[in-house]
Structure formats: structure tokens, C-alpha cells
C-alpha atoms as a PDB file:
ATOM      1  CA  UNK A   1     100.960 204.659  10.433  1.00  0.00           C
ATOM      2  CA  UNK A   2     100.203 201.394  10.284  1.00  0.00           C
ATOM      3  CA  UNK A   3     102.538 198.610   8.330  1.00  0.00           C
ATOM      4  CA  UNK A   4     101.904 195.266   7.055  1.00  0.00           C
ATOM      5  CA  UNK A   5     103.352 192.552   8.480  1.00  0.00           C
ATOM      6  CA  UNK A   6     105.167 191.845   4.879  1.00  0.00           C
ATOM      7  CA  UNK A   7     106.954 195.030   5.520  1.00  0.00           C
ATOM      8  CA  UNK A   8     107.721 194.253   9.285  1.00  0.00           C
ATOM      9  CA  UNK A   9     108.944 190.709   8.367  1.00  0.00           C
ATOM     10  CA  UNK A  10     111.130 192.774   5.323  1.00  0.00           C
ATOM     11  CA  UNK A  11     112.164 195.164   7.529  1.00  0.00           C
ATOM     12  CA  UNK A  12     113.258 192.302   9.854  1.00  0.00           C
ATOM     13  CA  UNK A  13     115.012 190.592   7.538  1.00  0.00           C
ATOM     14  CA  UNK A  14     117.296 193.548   6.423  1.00  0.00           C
ATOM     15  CA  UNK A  15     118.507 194.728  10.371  1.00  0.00           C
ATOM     16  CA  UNK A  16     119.762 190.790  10.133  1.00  0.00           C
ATOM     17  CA  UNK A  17     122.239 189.958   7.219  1.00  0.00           C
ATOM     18  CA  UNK A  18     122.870 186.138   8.328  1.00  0.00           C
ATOM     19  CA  UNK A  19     118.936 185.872   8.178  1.00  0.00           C
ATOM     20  CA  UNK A  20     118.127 187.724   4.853  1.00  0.00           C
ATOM     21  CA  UNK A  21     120.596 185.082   3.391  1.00  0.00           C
ATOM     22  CA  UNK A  22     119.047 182.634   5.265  1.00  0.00           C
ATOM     23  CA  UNK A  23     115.916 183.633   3.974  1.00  0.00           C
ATOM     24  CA  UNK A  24     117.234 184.374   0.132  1.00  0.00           C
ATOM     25  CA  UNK A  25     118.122 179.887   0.738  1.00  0.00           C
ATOM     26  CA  UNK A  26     115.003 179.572   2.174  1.00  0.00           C
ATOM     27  CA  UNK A  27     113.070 181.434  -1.030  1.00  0.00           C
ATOM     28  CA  UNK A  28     115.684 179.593  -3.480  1.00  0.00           C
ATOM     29  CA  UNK A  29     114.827 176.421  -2.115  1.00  0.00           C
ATOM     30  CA  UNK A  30     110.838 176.461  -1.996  1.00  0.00           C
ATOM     31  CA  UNK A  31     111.558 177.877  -5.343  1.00  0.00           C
ATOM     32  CA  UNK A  32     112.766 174.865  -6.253  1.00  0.00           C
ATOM     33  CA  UNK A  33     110.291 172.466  -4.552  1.00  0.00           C
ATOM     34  CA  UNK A  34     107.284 173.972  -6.227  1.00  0.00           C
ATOM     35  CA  UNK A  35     108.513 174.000  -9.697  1.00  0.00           C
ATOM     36  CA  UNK A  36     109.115 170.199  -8.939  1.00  0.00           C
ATOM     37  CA  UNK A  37     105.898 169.992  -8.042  1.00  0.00           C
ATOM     38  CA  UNK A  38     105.188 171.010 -11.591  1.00  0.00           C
ATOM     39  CA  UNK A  39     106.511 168.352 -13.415  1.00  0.00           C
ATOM     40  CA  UNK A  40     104.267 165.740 -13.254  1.00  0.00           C
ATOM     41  CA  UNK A  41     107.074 162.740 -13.562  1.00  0.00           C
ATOM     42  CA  UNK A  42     108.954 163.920 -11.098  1.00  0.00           C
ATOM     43  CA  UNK A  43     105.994 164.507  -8.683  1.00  0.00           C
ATOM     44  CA  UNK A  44     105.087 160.553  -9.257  1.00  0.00           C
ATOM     45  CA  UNK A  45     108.389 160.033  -8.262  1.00  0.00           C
ATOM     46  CA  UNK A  46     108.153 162.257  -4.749  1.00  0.00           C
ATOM     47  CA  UNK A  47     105.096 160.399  -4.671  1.00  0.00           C
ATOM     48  CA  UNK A  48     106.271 157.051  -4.949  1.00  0.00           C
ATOM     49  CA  UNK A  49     109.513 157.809  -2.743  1.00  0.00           C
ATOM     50  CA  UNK A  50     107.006 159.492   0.142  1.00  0.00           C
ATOM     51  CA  UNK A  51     104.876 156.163   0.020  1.00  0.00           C
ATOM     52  CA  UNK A  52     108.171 153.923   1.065  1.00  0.00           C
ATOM     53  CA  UNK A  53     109.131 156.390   3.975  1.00  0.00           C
ATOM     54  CA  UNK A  54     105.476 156.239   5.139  1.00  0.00           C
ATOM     55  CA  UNK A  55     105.757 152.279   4.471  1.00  0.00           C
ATOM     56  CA  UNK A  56     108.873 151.757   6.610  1.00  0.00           C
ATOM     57  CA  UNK A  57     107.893 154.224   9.552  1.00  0.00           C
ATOM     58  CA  UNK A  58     104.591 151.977   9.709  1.00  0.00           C
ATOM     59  CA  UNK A  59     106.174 148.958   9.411  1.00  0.00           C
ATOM     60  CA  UNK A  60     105.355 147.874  13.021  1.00  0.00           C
ATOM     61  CA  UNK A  61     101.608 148.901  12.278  1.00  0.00           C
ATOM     62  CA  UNK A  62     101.536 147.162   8.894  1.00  0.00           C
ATOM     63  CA  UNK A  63     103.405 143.834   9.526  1.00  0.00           C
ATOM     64  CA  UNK A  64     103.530 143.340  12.788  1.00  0.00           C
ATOM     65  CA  UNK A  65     106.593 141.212  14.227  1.00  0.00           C
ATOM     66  CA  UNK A  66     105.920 138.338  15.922  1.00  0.00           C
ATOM     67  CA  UNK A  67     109.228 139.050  18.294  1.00  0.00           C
ATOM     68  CA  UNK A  68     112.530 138.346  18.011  1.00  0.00           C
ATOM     69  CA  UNK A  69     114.367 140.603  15.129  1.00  0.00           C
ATOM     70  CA  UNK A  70     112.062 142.139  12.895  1.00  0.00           C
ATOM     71  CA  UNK A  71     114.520 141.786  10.083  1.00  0.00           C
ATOM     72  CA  UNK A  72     114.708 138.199  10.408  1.00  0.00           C
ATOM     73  CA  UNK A  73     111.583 137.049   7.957  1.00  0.00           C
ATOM     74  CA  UNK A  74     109.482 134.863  10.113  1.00  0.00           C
ATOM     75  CA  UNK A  75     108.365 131.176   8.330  1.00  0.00           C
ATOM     76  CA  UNK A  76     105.274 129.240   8.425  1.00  0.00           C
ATOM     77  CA  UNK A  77     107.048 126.030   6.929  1.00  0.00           C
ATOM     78  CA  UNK A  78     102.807 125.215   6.818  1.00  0.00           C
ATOM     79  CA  UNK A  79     102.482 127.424   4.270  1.00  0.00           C
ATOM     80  CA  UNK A  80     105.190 126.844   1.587  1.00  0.00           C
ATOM     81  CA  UNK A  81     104.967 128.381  -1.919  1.00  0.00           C
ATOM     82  CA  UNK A  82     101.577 129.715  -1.269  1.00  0.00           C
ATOM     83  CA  UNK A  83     100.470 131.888  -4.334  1.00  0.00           C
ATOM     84  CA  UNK A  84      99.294 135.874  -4.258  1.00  0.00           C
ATOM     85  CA  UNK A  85      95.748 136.252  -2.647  1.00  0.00           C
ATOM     86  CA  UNK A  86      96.314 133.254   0.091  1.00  0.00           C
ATOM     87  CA  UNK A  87      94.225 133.606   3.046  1.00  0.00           C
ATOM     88  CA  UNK A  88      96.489 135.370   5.304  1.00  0.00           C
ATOM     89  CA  UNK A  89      98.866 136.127   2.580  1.00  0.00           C
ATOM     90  CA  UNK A  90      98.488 138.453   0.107  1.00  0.00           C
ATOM     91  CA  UNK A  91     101.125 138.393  -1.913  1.00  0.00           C
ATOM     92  CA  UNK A  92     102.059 134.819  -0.958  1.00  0.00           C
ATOM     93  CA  UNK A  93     104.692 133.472   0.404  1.00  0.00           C
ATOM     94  CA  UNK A  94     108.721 132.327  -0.329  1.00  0.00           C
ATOM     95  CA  UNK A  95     110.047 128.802  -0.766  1.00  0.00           C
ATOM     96  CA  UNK A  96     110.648 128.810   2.583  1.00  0.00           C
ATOM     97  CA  UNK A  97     107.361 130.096   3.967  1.00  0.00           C
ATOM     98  CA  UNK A  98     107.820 133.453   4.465  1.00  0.00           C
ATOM     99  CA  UNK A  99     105.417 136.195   3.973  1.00  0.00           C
ATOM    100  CA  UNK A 100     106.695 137.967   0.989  1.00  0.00           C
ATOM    101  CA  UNK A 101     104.287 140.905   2.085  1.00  0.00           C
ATOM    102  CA  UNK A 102     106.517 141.169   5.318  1.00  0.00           C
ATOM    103  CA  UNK A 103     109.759 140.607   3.921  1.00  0.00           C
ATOM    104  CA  UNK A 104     108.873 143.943   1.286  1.00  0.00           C
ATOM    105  CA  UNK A 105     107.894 146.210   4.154  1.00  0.00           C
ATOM    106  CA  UNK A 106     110.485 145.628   6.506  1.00  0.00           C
ATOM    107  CA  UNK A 107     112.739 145.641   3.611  1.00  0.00           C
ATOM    108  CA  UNK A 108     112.161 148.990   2.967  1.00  0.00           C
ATOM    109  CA  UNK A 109     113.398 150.167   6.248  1.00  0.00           C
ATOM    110  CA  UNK A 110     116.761 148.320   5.233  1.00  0.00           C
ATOM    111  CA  UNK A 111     116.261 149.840   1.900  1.00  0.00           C
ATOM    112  CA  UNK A 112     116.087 153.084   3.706  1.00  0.00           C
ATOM    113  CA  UNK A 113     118.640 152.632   5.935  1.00  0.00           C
ATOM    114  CA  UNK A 114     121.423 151.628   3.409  1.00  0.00           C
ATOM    115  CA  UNK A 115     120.447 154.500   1.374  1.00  0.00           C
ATOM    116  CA  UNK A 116     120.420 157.177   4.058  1.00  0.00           C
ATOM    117  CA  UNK A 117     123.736 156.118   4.712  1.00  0.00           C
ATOM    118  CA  UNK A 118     125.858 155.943   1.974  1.00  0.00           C
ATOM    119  CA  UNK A 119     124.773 158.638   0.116  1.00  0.00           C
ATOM    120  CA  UNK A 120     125.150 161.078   3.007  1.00  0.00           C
ATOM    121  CA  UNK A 121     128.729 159.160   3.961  1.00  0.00           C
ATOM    122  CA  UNK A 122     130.034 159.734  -0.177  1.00  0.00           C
ATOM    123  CA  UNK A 123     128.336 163.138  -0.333  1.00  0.00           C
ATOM    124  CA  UNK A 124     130.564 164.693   3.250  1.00  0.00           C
ATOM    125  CA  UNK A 125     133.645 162.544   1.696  1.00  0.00           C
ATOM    126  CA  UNK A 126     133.438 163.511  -1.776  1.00  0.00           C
ATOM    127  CA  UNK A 127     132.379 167.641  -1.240  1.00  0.00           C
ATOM    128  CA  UNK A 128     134.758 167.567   1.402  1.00  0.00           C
ATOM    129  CA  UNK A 129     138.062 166.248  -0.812  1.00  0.00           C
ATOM    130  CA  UNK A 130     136.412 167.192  -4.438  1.00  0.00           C
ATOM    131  CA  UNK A 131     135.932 171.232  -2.807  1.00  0.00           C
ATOM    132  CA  UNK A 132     139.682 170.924  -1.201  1.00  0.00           C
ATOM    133  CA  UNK A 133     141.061 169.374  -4.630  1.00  0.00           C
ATOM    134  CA  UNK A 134     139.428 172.603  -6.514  1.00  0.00           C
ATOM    135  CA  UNK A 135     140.365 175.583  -3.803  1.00  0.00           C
ATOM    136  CA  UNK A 136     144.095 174.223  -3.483  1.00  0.00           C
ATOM    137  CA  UNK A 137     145.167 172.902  -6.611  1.00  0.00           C
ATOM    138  CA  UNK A 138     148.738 172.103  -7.033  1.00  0.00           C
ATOM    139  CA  UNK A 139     150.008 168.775  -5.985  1.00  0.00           C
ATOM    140  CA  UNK A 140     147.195 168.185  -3.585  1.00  0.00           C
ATOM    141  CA  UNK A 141     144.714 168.353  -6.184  1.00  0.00           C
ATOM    142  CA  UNK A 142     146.599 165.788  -8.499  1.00  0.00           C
ATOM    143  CA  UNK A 143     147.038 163.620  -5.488  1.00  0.00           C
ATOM    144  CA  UNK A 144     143.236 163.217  -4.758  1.00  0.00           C
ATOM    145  CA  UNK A 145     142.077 162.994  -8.488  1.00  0.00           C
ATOM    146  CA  UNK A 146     144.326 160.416  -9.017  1.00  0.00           C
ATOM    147  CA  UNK A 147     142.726 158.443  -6.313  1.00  0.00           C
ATOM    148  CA  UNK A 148     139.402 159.309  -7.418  1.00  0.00           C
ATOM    149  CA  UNK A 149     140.456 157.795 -11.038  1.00  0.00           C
ATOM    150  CA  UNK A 150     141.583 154.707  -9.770  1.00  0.00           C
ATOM    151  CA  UNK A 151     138.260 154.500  -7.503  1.00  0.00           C
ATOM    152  CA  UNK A 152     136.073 154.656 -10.612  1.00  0.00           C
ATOM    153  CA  UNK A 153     138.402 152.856 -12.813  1.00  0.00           C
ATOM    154  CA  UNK A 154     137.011 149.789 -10.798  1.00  0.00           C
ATOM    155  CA  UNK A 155     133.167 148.729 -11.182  1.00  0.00           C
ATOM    156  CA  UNK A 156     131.668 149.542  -8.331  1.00  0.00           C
ATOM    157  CA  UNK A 157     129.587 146.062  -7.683  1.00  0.00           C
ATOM    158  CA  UNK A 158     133.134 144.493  -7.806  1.00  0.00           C
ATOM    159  CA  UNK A 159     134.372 146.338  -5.364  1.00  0.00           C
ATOM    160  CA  UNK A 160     131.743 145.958  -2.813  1.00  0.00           C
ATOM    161  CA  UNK A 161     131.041 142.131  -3.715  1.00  0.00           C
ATOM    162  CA  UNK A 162     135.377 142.272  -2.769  1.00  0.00           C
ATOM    163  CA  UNK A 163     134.852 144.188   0.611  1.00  0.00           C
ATOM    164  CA  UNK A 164     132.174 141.875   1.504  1.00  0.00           C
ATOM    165  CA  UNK A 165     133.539 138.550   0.856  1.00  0.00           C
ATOM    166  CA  UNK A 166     136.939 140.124   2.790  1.00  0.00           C
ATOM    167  CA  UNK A 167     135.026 140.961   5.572  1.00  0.00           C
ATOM    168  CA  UNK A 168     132.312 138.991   5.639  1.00  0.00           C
ATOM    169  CA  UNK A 169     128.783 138.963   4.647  1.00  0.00           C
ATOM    170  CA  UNK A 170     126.242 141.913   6.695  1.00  0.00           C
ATOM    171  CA  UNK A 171     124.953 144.768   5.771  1.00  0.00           C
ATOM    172  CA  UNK A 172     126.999 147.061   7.284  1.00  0.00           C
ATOM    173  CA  UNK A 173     129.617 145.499   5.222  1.00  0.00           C
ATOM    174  CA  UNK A 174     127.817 145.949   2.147  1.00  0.00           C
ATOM    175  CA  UNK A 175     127.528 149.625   3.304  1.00  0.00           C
ATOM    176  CA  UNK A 176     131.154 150.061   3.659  1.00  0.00           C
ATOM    177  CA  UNK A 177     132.017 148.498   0.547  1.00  0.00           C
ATOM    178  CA  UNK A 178     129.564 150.944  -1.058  1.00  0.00           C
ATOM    179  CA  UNK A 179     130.451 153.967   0.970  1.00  0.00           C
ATOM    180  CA  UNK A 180     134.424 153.476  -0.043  1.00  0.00           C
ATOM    181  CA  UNK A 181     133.678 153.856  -3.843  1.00  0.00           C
ATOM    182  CA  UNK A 182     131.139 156.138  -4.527  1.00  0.00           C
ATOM    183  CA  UNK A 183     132.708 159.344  -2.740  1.00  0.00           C
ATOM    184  CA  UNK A 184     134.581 159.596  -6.076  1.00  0.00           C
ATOM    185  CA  UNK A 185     132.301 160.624  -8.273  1.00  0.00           C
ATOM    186  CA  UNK A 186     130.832 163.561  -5.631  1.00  0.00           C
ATOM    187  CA  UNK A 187     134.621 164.630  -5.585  1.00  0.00           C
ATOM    188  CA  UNK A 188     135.152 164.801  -9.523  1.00  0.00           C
ATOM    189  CA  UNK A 189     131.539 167.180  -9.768  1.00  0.00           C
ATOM    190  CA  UNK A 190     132.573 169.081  -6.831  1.00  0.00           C
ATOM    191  CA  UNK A 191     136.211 169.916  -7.791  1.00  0.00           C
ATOM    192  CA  UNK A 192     135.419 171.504 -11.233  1.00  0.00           C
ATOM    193  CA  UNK A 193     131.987 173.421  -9.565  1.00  0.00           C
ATOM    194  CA  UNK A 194     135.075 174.604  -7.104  1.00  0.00           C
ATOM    195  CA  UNK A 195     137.176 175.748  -9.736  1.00  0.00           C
ATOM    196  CA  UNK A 196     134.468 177.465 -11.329  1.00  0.00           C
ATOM    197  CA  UNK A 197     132.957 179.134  -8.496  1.00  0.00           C
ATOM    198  CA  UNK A 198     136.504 180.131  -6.802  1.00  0.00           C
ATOM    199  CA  UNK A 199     137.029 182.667  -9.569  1.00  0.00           C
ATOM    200  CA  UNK A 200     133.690 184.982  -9.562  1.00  0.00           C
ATOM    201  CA  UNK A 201     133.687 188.384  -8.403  1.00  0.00           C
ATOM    202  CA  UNK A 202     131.756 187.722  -4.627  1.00  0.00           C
ATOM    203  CA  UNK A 203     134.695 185.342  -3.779  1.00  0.00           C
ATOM    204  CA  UNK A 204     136.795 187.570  -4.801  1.00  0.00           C
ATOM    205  CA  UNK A 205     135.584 190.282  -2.713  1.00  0.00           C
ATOM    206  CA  UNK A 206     135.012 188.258   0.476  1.00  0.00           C
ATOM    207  CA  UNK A 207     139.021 187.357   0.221  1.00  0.00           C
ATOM    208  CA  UNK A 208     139.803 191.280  -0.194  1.00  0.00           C
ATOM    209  CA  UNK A 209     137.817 192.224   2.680  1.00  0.00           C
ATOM    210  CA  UNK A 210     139.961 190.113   4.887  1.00  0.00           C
ATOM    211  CA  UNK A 211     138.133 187.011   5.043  1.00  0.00           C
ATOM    212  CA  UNK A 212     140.231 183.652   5.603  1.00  0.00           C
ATOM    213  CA  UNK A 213     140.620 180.944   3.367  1.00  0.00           C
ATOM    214  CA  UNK A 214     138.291 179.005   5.458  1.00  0.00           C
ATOM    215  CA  UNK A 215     136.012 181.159   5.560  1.00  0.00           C
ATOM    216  CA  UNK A 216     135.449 181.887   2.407  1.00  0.00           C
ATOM    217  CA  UNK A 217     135.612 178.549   1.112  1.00  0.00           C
ATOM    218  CA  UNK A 218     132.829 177.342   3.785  1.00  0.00           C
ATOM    219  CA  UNK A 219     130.812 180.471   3.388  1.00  0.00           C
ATOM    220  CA  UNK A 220     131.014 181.188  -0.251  1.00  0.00           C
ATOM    221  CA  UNK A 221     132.910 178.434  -2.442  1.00  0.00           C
ATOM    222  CA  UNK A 222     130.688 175.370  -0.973  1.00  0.00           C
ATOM    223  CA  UNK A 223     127.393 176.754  -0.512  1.00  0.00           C
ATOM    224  CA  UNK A 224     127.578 177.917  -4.077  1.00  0.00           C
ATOM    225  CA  UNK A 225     129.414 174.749  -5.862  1.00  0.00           C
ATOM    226  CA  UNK A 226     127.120 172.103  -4.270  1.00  0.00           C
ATOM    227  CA  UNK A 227     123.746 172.408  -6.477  1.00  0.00           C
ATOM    228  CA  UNK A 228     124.817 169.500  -8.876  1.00  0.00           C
ATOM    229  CA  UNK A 229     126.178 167.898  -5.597  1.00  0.00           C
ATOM    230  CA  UNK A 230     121.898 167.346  -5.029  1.00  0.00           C
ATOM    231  CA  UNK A 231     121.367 166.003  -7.879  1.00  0.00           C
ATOM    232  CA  UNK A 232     124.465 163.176  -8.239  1.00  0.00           C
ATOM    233  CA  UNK A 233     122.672 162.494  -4.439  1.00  0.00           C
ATOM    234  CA  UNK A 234     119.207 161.915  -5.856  1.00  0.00           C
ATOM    235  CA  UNK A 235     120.193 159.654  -8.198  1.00  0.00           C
ATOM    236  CA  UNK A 236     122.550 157.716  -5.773  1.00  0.00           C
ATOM    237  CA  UNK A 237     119.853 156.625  -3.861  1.00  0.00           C
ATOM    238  CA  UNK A 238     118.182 154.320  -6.700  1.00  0.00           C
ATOM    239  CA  UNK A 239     121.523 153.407  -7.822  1.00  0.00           C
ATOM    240  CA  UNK A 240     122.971 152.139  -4.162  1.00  0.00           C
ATOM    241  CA  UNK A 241     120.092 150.206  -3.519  1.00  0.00           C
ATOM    242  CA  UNK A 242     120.275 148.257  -7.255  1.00  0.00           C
ATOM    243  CA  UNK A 243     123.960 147.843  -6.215  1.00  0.00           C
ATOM    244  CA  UNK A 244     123.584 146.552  -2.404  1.00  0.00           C
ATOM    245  CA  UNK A 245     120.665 144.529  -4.086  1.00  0.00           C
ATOM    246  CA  UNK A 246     122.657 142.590  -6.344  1.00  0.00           C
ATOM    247  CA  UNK A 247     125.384 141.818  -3.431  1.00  0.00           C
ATOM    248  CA  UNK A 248     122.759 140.263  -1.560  1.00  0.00           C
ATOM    249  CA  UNK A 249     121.264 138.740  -4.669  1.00  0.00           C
ATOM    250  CA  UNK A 250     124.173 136.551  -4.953  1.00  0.00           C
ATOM    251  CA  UNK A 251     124.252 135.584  -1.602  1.00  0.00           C
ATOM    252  CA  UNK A 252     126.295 138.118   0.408  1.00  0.00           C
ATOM    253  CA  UNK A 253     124.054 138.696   2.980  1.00  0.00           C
ATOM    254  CA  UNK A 254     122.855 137.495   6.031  1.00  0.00           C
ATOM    255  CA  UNK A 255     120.238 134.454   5.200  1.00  0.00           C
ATOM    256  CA  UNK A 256     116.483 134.845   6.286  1.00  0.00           C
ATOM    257  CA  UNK A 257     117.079 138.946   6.158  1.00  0.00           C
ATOM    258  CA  UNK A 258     114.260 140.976   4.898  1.00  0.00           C
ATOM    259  CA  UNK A 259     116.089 142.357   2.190  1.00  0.00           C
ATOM    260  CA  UNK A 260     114.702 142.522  -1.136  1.00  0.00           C
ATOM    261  CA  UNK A 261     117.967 141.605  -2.648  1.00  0.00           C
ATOM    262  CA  UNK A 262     117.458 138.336  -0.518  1.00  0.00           C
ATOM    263  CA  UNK A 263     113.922 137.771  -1.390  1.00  0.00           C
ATOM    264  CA  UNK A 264     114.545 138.245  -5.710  1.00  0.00           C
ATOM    265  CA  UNK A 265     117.085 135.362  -5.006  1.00  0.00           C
ATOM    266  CA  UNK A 266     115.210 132.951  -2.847  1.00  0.00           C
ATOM    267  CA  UNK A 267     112.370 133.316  -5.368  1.00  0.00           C
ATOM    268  CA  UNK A 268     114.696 132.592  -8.214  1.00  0.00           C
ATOM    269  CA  UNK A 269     114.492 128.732  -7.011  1.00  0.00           C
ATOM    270  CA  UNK A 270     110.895 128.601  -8.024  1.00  0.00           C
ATOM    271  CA  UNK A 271     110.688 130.198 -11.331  1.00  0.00           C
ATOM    272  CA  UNK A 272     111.311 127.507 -13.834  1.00  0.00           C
ATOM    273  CA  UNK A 273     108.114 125.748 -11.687  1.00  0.00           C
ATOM    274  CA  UNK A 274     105.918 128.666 -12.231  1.00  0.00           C
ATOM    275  CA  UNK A 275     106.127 130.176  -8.692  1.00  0.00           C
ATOM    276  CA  UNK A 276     106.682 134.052  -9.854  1.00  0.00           C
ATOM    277  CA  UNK A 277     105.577 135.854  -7.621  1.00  0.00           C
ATOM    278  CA  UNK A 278     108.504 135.060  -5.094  1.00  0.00           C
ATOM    279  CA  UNK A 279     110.921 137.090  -7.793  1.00  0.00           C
ATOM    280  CA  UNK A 280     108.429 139.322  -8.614  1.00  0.00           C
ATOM    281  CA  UNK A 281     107.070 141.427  -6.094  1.00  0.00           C
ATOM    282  CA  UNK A 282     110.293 142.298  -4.261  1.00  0.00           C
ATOM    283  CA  UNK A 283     111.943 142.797  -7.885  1.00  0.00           C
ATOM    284  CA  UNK A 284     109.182 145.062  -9.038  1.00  0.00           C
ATOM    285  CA  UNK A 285     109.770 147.101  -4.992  1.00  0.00           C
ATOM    286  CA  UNK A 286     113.689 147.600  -6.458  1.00  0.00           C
ATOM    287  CA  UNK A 287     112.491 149.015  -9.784  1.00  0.00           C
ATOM    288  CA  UNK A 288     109.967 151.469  -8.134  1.00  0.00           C
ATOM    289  CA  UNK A 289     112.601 152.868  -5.609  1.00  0.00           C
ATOM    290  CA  UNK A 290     115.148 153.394  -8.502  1.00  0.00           C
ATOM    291  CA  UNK A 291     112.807 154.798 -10.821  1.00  0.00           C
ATOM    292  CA  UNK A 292     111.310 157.559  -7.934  1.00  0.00           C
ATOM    293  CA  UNK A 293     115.210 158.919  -7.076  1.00  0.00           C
ATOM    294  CA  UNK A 294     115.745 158.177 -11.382  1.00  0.00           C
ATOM    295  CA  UNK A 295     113.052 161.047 -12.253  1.00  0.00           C
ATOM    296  CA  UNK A 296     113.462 162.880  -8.941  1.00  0.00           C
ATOM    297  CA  UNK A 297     117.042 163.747 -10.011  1.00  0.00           C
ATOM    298  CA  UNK A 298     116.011 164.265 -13.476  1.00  0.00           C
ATOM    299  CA  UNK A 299     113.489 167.035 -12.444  1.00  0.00           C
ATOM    300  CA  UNK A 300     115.876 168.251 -10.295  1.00  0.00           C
ATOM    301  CA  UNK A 301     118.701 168.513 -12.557  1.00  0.00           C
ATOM    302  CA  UNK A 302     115.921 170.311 -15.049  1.00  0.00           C
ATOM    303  CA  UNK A 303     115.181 173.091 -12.668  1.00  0.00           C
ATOM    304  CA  UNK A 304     118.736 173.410 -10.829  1.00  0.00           C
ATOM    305  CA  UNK A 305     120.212 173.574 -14.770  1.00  0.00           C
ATOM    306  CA  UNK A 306     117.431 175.228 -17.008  1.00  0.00           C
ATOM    307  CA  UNK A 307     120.348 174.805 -20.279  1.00  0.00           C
ATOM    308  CA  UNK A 308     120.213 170.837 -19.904  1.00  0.00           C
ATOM    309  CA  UNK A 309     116.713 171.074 -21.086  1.00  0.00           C
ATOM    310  CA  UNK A 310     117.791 171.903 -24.347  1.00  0.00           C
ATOM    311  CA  UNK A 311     120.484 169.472 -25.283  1.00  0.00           C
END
């Protein structure tokens, strides 16, 4: 008798436990993607957010660097203050001559960059203490909430405008700064999923068949408390960039970097004279990447939590 190959891959799956829950994540999570995929906000959002990857990975194609670092924006001091639609420069150029076209695709590799890394450096630091806080309790758990309330007591541009001016003005400064406050909000969602999730009846069941504490709390607490963890991360990503933006905005950042943070502020100079395009552009770049990760998270949060819909 003949079977299909949906019944041989079923079949497959059930000799294999670890790959029928592999496969139950796998279903759960293209679950997920396609009913994403059916709200159109949040798909101009993937959109918009899949257009900047594809941006930065072309960057060499698209804006070719004329040697030397790439991040450093090259100047034409030839072609000061030239307005959108100049030969040679479409979206014109800065008050110091460079090409504002460059300085936005390059940026978005920094963009990329600083968000890759801070939101995946808060999200290990923050599930890692907020899960341990929630599982333990007791004194430990009072120890690191009590850190995590002074860490969001304090604004979190004043902190990493204070990190950078102590240790001096780069981006992987600005990244530190950054990466040393936000963990605290990751650990205050994680703790009380952890406390919720420690109590039901599968946990419960993996610790009477013999299983250790670490082992249940990697294999069934954490996988099952981190959900909202995706969606705090989603929304990270506009916010860090608005954040690392406005340090550079004010000047803690390397000069001459292709960072749109950089760029909003040299154009600042030439507002009042009518010159708004230097502002503009790489201000209207920020908004877009904030607004994709805004309604990405909303859509996620939406289909992750179906109740948040109706408050």
C-alpha cells in the first residue's frame, strides 16, 4: 500500500519527539508570519524594514566609496549646499558638501548595526536575569528588580548621553550606553511571564519526572515565557535608533560619520536660510525605521495576544 508523503513526513515526525516539537515551533511560527502578512500595516512595515536591509547590503553597489572608510561621508567642498535634483546629487548635498544620498545609505548599515546589537545584547541580559528573578524568587529576585527599578528610574537618553561623554564620543560607546539600560525592561516582562508560566501543569510534570531545575527552566519555563519578549524586541529597534540618534544629534559622535543622527544636525545649520533638505531627508530615514519596527510590534503583539485587540 502506498502512502503519501504527508503521512511519511507525519509518521517521521512522531518516531522523533525533539523534532515533532521542533516542528509544532516551526508550524507556530509560520503561523504567525502569515497572519502578519494579513494585516496590511504591519506588512508596510516588513516592507519598509526589508527595503533598509536590502539598502545597506547594497550599499557598495548603490553608493559606491571612493576609498578610505566608507563611513566617513566623502565632501566635494565644490559643491556646497547644493539643493535635491543636482546633477550628480539627488538629494543634494550637506553644508559641508557631502552627498546626503550617501550619507542615508551607508547610514543605514550603522543604523543596522546599532540596532542588531543592542537589542540582541538587552534581550540575552534581560531574559537571562528577568527568567532567573521569576524561577528563584526570594532574595535574589528582590535583588535584581531593585536594580532593574533604579535602571528605569533614569531616562534612558540621559544615561547614554552620561556613558558617552565619560567615555568618549563613538559609536560603540553609544552602544554601550544603550545596551546598559535597556536590559531592564526585557527583565521586568520576563520575570512575571516566569512566574506565570512556572506554575502550569507541563512544568509541573517535567519537575516530577525527574527533570533538573535547569532543565526545565531552559526547556519549558523560557521557551514558553519569551513570546512578549518578541514583541518588547520589535519595538526596541525603532526606539534605539531614535535614542542613539539624538546622542549623535547633539554632537556625541564621531564628526563626518554617516550617521543620520549626524546628518539631521549638520543640516540644522541651514534651516533658518531655507536649505531643508539637509534636515530633512535623513530625519524623514529615522521616522520610517521607527515607524516599520512601531507597527511590526503592534501586529505582532495583535497576533501573539489576540485579548489586546479588544481593550
Amino acid at each position: 500500500m502506498k502512502m503519501a508523503a504527508s503521512d511519511i513526513t507525519s509518521a517521521i515526525w512522531n518516531v522523533f519527539p525533539n523534532q515533532r516539537k521542533a516542528r509544532m515551533r516551526y508550524e507556530q511560527f509560520r503561523r504567525v508570519f502569515l497572519e502578519l502578512l494579513r494585516n496590511p500595516l504591519t506588512l508596510i512595515g516588513m516592507i519598509i524594514v526589508a527595503t533598509y536591509i536590502l539598502v545597506a547590503l547594497l550599499a557598495p553597489v548603490l553608493a559606491p566609496a571612493s576609498g578610505g572608510d566608507p563611513y566617513q561621508m566623502p565632501r566635494n567642498f565644490e559643491a556646497l549646499r547644493q539643493p535635491p535634483l543636482t546633477e550628480g546629487y539627488l538629494l543634494g548635498t550637506t553644508e559641508t558638501g557631502g552627498d546626503l544620498l550617501y550619507g542615508i545609505i551607508w547610514g543605514s548599515r550603522l543604523t543596522i548595526a546599532i540596532s542588531l546589537t543592542v537589542v540582541i545584547s538587552t534581550t540575552i541580559i534581560g531574559v537571562v536575569f528577568g527568567g532567573i528573578a521569576g524561577y528563584v524568587g526570594g532574595w535574589v529576585d528582590e535583588v535584581i528588580m531593585r536594580t532593574v527599578d533604579a535602571l528605569i528610574a533614569i531616562p534612558a537618553l540621559v544615561w547614554a548621553i552620561a556613558v558617552v561623554t565619560a567615555l568618549g564620543p563613538s559609536i560603540t560607546n553609544i552602544i554601550i550606553g544603550l545596551s546598559t539600560m535597556l536590559w531592564g525592561t526585557y527583565a521586568r516582562i520576563m520575570r512575571g511571564e516566569v512566574i506565570h508560566v512556572k506554575n502550569e501543569d507541563y512544568v509541573e510534570a517535567a519537575r516530577v519526572v525527574g527533570d533538573s531545575h535547569t532543565s526545565v527552566f531552559l526547556k519549558e519555563v523560557i521557551p514558553n515565557a519569551i513570546p512578549p519578549i518578541f514583541v518588547q524586541s520589535t519595538l526596541y529597534f525603532g526606539k534605539v535608533v531614535l535614542i542613539a540618534s539624538s546622542v549623535s544629534f547633539i554632537g556625541l559622535a564621531p564628526p563626518g560619520l554617516v550617521e543620520w543622527g549626524v546628518l539631521v544636525s549638520q543640516g540644522q545649520q541651514g534651516l533658518l536660510a531655507g536649505r531643508w533638505w539637509g534636515s530633512l531627508f535623513p530625519g524623514f530615514a529615522i521616522f520610517l525605521w521607527a515607524f516599520g519596527w512601531n507597527v511590526i510590534g503592534d501586529g505582532l503583539r495583535d497576533v501573539l495576544d489576540p485579548r489586546s485587540q479588544t481593550k
